[in-house]
N, C-alpha and C. Protein backbone atom coordinates (compact mmCIF):
# COMPACT_ATOMS: atom_id res chain seq x y z
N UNK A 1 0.84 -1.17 0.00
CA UNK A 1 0.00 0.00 0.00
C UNK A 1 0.88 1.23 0.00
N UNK A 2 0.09 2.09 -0.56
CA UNK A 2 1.30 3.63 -0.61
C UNK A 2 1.02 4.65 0.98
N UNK A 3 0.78 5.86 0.65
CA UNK A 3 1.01 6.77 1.20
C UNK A 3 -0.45 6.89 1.90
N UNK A 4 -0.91 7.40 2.89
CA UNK A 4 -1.75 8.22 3.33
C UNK A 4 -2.38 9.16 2.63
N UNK A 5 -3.61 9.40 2.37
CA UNK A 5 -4.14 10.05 1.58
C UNK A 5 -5.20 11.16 2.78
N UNK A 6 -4.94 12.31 3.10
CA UNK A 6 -5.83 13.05 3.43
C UNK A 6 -5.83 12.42 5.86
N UNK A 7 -6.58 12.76 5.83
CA UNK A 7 -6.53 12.41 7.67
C UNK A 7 -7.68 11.16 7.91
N UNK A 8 -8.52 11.13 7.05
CA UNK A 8 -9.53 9.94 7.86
C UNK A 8 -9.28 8.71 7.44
N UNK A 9 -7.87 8.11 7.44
CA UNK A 9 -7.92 6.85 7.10
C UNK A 9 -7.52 6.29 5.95
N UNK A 10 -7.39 7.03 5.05
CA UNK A 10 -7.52 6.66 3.76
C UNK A 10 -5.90 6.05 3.12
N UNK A 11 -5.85 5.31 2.04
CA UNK A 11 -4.33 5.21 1.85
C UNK A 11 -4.51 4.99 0.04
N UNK A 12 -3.38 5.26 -0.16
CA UNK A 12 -3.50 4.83 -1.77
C UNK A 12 -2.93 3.64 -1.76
N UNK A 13 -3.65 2.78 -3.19
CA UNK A 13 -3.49 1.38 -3.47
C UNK A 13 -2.69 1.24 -4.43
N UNK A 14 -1.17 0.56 -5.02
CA UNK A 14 -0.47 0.51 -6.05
C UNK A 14 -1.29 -1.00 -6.41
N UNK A 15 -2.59 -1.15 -7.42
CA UNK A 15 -2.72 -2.42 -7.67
C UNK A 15 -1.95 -3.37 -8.47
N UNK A 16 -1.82 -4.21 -8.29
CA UNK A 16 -1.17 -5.19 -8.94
C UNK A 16 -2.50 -6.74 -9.16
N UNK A 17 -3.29 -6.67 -9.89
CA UNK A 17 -4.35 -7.73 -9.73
C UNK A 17 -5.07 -7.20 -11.72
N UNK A 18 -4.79 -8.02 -11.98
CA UNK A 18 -5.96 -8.15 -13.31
C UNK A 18 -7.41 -7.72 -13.01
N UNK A 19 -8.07 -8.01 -11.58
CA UNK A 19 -9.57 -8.18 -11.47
C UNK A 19 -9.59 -6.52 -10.87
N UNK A 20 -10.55 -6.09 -11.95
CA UNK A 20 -11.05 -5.18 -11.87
C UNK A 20 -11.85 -4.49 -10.76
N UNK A 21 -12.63 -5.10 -10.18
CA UNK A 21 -13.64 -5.34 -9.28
C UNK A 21 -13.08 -5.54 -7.85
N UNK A 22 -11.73 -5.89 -7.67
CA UNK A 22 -11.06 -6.04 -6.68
C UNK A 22 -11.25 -5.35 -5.69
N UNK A 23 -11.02 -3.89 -5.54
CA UNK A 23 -11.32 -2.98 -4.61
C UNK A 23 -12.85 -2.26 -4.68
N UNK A 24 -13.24 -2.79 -3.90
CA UNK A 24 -14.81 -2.93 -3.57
C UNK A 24 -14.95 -2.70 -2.42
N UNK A 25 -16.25 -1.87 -1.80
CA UNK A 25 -16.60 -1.53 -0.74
C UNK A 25 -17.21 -2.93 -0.28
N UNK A 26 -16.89 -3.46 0.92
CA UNK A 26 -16.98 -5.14 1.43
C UNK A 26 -15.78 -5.68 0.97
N UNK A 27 -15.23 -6.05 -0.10
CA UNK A 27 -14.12 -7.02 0.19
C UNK A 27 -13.19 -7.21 1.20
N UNK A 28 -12.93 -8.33 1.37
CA UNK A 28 -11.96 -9.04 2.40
C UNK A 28 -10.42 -9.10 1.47
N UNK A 29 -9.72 -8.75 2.57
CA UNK A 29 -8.22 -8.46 1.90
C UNK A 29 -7.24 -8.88 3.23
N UNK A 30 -6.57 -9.72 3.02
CA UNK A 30 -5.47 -9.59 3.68
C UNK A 30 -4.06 -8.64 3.90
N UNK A 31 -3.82 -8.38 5.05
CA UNK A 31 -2.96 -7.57 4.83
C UNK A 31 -1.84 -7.64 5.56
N UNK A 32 -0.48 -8.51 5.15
CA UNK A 32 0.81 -8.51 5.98
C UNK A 32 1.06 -8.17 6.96
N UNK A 33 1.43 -8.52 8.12
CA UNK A 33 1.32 -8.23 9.43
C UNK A 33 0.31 -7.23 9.96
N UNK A 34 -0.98 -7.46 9.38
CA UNK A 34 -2.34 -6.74 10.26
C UNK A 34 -2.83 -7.79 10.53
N UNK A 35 -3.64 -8.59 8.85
CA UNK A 35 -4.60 -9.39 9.44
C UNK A 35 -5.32 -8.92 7.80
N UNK A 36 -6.61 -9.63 8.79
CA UNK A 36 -7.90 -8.91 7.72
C UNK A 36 -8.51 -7.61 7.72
N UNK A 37 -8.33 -7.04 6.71
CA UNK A 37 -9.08 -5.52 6.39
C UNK A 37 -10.13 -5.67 5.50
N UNK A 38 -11.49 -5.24 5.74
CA UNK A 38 -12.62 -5.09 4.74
C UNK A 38 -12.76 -3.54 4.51
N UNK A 39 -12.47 -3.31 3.35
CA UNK A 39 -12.58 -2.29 2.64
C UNK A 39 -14.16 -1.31 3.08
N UNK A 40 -14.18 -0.09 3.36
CA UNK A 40 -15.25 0.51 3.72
C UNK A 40 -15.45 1.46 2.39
N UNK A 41 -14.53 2.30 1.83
CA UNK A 41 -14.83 2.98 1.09
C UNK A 41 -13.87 2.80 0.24
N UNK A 42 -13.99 3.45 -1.33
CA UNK A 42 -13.14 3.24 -2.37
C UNK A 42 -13.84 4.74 -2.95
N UNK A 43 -12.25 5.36 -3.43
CA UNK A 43 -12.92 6.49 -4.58
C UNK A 43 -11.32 6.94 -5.29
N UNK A 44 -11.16 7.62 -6.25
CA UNK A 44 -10.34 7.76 -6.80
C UNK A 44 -9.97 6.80 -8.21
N UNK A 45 -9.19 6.52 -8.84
CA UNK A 45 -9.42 6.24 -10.33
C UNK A 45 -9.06 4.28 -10.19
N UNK A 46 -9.18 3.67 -11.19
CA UNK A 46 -9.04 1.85 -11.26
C UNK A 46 -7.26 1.68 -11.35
N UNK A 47 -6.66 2.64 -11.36
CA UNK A 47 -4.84 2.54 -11.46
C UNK A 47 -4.37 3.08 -10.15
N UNK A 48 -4.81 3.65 -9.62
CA UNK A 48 -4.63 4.74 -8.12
C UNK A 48 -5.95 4.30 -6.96
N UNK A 49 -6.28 3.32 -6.78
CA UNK A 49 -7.34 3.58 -5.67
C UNK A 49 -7.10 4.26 -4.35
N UNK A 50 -8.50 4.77 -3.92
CA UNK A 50 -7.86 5.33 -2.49
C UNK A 50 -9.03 4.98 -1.90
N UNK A 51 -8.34 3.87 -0.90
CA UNK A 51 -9.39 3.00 -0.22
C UNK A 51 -8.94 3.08 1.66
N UNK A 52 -10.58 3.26 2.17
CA UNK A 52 -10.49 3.36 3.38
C UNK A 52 -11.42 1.79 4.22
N UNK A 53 -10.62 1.55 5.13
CA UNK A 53 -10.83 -0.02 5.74
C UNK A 53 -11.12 0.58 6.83
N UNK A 54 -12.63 -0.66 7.00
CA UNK A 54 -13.03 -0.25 8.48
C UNK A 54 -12.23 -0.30 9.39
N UNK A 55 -12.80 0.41 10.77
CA UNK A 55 -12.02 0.68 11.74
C UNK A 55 -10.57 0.86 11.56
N UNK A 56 -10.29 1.99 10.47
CA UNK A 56 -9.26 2.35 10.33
C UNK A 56 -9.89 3.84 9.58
N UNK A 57 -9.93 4.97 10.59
CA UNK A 57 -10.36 6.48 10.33
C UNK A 57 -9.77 7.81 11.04
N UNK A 58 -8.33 7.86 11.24
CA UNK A 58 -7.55 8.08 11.21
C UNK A 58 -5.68 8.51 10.08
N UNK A 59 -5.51 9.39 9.81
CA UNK A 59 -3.91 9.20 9.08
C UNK A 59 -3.32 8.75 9.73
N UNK A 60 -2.87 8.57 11.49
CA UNK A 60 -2.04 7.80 11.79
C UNK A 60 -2.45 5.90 11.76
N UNK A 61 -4.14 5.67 11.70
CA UNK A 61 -4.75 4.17 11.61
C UNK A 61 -3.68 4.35 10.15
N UNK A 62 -3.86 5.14 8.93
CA UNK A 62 -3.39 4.46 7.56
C UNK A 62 -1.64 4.13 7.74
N UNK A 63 -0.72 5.12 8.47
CA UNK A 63 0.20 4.93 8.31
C UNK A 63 1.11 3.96 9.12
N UNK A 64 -0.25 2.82 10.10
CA UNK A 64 0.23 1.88 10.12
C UNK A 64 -0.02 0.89 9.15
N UNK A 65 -0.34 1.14 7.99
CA UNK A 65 -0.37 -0.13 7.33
C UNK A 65 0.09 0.63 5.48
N UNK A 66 0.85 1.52 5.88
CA UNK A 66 1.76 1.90 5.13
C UNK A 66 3.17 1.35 4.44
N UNK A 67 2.93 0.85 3.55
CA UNK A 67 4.60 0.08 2.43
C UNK A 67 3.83 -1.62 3.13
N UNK A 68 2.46 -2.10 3.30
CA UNK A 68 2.39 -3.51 3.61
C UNK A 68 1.44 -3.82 2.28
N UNK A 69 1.82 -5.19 2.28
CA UNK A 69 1.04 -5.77 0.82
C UNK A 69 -0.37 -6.38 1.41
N UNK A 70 -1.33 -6.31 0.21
CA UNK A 70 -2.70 -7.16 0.26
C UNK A 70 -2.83 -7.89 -0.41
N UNK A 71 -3.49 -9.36 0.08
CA UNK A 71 -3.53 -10.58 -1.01
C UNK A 71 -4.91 -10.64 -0.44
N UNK A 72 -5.72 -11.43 -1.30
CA UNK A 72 -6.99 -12.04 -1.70
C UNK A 72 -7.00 -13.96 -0.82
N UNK A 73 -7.81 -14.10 -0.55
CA UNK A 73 -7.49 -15.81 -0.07
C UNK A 73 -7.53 -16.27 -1.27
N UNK A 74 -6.76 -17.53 -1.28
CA UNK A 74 -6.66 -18.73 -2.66
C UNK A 74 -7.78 -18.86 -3.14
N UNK A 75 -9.02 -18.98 -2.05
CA UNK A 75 -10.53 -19.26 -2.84
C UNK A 75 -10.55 -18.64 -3.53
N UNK A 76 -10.47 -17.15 -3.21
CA UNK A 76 -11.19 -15.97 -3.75
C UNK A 76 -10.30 -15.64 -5.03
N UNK A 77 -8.68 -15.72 -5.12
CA UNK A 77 -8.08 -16.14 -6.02
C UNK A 77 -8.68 -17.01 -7.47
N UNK A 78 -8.58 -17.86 -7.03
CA UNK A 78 -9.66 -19.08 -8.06
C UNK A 78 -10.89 -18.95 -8.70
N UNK A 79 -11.71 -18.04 -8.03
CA UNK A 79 -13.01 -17.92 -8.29
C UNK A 79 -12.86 -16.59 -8.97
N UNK A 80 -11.99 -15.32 -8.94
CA UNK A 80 -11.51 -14.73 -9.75
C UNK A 80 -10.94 -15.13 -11.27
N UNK A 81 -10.14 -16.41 -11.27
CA UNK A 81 -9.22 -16.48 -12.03
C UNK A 81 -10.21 -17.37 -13.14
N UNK A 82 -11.48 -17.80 -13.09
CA UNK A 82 -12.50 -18.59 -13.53
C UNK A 82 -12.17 -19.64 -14.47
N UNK A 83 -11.16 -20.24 -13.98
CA UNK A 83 -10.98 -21.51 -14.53
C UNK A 83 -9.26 -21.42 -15.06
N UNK A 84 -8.82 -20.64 -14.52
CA UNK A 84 -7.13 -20.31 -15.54
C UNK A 84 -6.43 -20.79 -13.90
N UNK A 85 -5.50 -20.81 -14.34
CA UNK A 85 -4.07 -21.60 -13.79
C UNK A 85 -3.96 -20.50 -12.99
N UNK A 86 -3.38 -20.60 -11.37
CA UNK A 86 -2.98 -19.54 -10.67
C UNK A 86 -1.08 -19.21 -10.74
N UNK A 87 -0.42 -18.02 -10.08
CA UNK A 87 0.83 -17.98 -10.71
C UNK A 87 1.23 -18.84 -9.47
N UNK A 88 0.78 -18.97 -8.40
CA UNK A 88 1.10 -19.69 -7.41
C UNK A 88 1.08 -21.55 -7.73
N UNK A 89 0.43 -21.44 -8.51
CA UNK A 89 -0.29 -23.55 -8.85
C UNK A 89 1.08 -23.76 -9.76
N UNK A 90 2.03 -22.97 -10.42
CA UNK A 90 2.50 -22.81 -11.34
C UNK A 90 4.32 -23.37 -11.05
N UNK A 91 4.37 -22.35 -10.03
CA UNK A 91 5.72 -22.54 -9.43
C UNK A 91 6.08 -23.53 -8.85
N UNK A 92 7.14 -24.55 -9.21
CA UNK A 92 7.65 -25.29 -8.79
C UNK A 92 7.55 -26.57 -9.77
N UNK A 93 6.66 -26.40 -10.27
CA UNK A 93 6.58 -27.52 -11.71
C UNK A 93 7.37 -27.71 -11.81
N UNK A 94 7.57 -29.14 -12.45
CA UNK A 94 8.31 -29.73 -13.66
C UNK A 94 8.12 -29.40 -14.95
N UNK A 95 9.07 -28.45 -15.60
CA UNK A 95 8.28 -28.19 -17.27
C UNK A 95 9.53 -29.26 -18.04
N UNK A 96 8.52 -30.25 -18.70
CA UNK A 96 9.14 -31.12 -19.86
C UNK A 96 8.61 -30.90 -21.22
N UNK A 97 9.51 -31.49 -22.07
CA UNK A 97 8.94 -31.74 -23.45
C UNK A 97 7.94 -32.87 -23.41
N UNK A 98 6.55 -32.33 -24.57
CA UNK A 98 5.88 -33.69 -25.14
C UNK A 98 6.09 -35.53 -24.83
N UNK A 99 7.90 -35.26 -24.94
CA UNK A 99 8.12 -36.73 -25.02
C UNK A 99 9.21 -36.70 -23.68
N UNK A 100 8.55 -36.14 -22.32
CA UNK A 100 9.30 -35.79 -21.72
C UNK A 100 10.81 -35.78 -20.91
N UNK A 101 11.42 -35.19 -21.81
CA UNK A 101 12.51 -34.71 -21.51
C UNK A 101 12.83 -33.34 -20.61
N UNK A 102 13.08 -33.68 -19.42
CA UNK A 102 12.91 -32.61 -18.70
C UNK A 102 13.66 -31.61 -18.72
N UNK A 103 13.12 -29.99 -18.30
CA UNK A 103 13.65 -29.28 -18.76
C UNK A 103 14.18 -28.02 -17.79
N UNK A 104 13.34 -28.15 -16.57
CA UNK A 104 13.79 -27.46 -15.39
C UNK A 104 12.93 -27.50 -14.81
N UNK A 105 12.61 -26.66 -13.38
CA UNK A 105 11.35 -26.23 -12.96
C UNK A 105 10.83 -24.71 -13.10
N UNK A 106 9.20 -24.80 -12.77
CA UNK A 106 9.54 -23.45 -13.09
C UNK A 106 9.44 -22.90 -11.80
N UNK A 107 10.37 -21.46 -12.15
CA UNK A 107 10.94 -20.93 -10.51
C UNK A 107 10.25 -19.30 -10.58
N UNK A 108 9.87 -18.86 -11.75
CA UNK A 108 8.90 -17.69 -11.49
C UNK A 108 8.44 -17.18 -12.73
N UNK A 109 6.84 -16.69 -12.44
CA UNK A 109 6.49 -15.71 -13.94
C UNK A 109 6.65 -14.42 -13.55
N UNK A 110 6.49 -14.21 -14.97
CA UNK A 110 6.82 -12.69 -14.63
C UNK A 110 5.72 -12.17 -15.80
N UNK A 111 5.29 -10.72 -15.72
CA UNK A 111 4.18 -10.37 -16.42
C UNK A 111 5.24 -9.56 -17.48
N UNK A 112 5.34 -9.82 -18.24
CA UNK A 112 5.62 -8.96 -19.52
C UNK A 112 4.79 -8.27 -20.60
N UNK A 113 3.89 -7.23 -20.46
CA UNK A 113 2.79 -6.69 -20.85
C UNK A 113 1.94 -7.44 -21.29
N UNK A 114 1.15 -8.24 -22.07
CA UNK A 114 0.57 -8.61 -22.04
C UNK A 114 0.17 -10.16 -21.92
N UNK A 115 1.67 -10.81 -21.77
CA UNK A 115 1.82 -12.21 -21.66
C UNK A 115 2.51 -12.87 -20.44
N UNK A 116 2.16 -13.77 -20.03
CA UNK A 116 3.15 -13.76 -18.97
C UNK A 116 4.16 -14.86 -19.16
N UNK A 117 5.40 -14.85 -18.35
CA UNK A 117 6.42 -15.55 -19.58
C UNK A 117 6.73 -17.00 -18.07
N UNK A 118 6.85 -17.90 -18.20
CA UNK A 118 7.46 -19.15 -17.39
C UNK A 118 9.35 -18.75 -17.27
N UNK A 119 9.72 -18.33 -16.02
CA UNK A 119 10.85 -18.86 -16.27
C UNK A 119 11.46 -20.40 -15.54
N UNK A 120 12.19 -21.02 -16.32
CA UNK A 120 12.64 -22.36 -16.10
C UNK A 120 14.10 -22.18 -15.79
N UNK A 121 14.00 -22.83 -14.40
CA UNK A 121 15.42 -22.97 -14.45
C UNK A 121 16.05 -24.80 -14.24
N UNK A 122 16.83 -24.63 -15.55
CA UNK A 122 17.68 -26.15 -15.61
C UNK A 122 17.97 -26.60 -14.20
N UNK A 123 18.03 -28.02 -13.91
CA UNK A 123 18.23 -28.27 -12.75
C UNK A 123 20.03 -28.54 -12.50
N UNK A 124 20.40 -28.16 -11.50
CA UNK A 124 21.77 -28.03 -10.79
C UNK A 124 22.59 -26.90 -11.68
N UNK A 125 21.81 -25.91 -12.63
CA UNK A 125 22.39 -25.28 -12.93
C UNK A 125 21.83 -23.80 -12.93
N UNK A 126 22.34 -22.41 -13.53
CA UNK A 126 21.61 -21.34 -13.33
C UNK A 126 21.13 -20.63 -14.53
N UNK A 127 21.13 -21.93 -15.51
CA UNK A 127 20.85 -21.43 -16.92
C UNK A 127 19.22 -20.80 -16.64
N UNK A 128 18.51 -20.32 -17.47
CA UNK A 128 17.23 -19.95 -17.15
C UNK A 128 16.34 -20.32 -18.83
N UNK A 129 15.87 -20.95 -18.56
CA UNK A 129 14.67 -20.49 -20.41
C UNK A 129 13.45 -19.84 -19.70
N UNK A 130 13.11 -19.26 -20.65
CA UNK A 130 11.91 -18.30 -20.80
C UNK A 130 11.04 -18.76 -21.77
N UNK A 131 9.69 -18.73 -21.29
CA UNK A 131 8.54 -19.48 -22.14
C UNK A 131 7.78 -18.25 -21.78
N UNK A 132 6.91 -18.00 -23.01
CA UNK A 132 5.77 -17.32 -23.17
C UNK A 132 4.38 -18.09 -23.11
N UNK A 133 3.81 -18.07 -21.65
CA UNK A 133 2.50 -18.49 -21.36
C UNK A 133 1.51 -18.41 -22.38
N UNK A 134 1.39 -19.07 -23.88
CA UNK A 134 0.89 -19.17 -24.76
C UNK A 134 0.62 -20.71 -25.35
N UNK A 135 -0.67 -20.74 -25.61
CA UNK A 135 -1.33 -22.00 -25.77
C UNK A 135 -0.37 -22.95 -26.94
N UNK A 136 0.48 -22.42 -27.51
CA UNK A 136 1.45 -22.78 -28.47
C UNK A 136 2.39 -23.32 -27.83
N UNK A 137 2.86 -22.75 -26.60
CA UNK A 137 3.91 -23.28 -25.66
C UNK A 137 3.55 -24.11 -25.09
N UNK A 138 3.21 -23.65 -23.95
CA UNK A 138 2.53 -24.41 -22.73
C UNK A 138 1.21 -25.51 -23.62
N UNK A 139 1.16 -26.73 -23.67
CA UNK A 139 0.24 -27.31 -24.20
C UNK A 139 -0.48 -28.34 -23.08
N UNK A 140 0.02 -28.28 -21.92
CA UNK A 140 -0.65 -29.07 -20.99
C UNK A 140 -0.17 -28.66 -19.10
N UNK A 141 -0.94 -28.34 -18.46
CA UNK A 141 -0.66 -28.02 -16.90
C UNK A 141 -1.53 -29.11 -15.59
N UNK A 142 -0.93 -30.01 -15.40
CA UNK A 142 -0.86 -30.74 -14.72
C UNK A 142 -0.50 -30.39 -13.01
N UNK A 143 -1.02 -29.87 -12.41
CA UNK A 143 -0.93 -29.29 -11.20
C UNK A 143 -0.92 -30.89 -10.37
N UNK A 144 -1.82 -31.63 -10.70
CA UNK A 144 -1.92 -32.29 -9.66
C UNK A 144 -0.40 -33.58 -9.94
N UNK A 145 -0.41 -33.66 -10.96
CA UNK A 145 1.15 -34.84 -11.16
C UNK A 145 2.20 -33.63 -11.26
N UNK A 146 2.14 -32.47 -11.23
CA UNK A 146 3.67 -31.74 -10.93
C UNK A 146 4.48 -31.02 -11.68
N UNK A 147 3.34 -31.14 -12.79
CA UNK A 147 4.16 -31.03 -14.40
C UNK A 147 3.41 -29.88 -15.14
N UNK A 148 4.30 -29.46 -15.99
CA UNK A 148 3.88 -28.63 -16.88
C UNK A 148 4.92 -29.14 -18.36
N UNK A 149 3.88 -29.19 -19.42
CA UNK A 149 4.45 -30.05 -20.88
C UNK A 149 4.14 -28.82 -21.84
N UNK A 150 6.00 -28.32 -22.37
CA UNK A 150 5.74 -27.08 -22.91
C UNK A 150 6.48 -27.69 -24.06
N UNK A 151 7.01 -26.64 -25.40
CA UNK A 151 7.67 -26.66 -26.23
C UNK A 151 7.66 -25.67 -26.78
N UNK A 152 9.47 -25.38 -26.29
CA UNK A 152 10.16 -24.43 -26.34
C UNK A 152 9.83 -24.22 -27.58
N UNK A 153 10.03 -22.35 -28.17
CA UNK A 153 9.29 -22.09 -29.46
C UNK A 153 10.67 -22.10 -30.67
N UNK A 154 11.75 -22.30 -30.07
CA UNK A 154 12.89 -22.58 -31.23
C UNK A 154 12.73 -24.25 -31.93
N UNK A 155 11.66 -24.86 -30.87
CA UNK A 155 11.04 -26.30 -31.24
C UNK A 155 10.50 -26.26 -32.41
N UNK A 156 9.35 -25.05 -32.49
CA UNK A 156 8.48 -24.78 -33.24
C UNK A 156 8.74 -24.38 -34.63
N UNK A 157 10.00 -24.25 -34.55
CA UNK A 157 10.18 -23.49 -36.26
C UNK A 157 10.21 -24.79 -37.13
């Protein structure tokens, strides 16, 4: 969360979430060493929110929860994400080839404007590949056996 906005509470939001709808008067939000905060008020623009959480109406209530992050629970995660892969379900995979030949795990995405890319890192080493989260790549996600079955796009030519 950013800065304090004004004296009753209020703080600005740097979002980081695809879901639009996120900051809503009622939602439940977690928040790094607070707890749970339910949002009381929201006003200001969908890139900048400036959202005030109950029992927090005060500038000194906001500037304790000043530079702390908010996450969503996994449910609420999921039921957002309506049927797509979470970046959390993601990490730690096994990404192999088709005929699997393994190829690393994956150790983080990263959002690159409009795609988000797998990075893999080879095992016992610090090489890295980069996959573009595209139905061309990624052709199968297996959360529950561990795996993710991609092909690399220098495959593809």
């Amino acid at each position: 969360m950013g800065a304090p906005h004004g004296v009753r509470g209020e703080v600005k939001v740097q979002p980081r979430t695809d879901v639009a709808e996120r900051f809503r008067k009622g939602s439940r939000l977690s928040c790094d060493g607070i707890g749970e905060l339910v949002i009381a008020s929201v006003r200001g623009t969908a890139e900048v929110p400036i959202v005030r959480f109950e029992g927090h109406s005060t500038r000194t209530d906001a500037e304790r929860i000043r530079g702390r992050t908010l996450r969503v629970s996994r449910a609420e995660a999921r039921r957002a994400a309506k049927g797509a892969h979470l970046w959390a379900d993601l990490l730690g995979l096994r990404a192999e080839t088709p005929d699997g030949r393994s190829l690393g795990t994956v150790s983080e995405v990263i959002r690159a404007g409009e795609t988000d890319v797998l990075v893999v890192r080879a095992e016992s080493s610090r090489e890295e590949l980069l996959l573009p989260a595209i139905a061309s790549v990624v052709r199968e996600v297996d959360v529950a056996g561990g795996r993710i079955v991609v092909v690399p796009q220098e495959v593809l030519e």
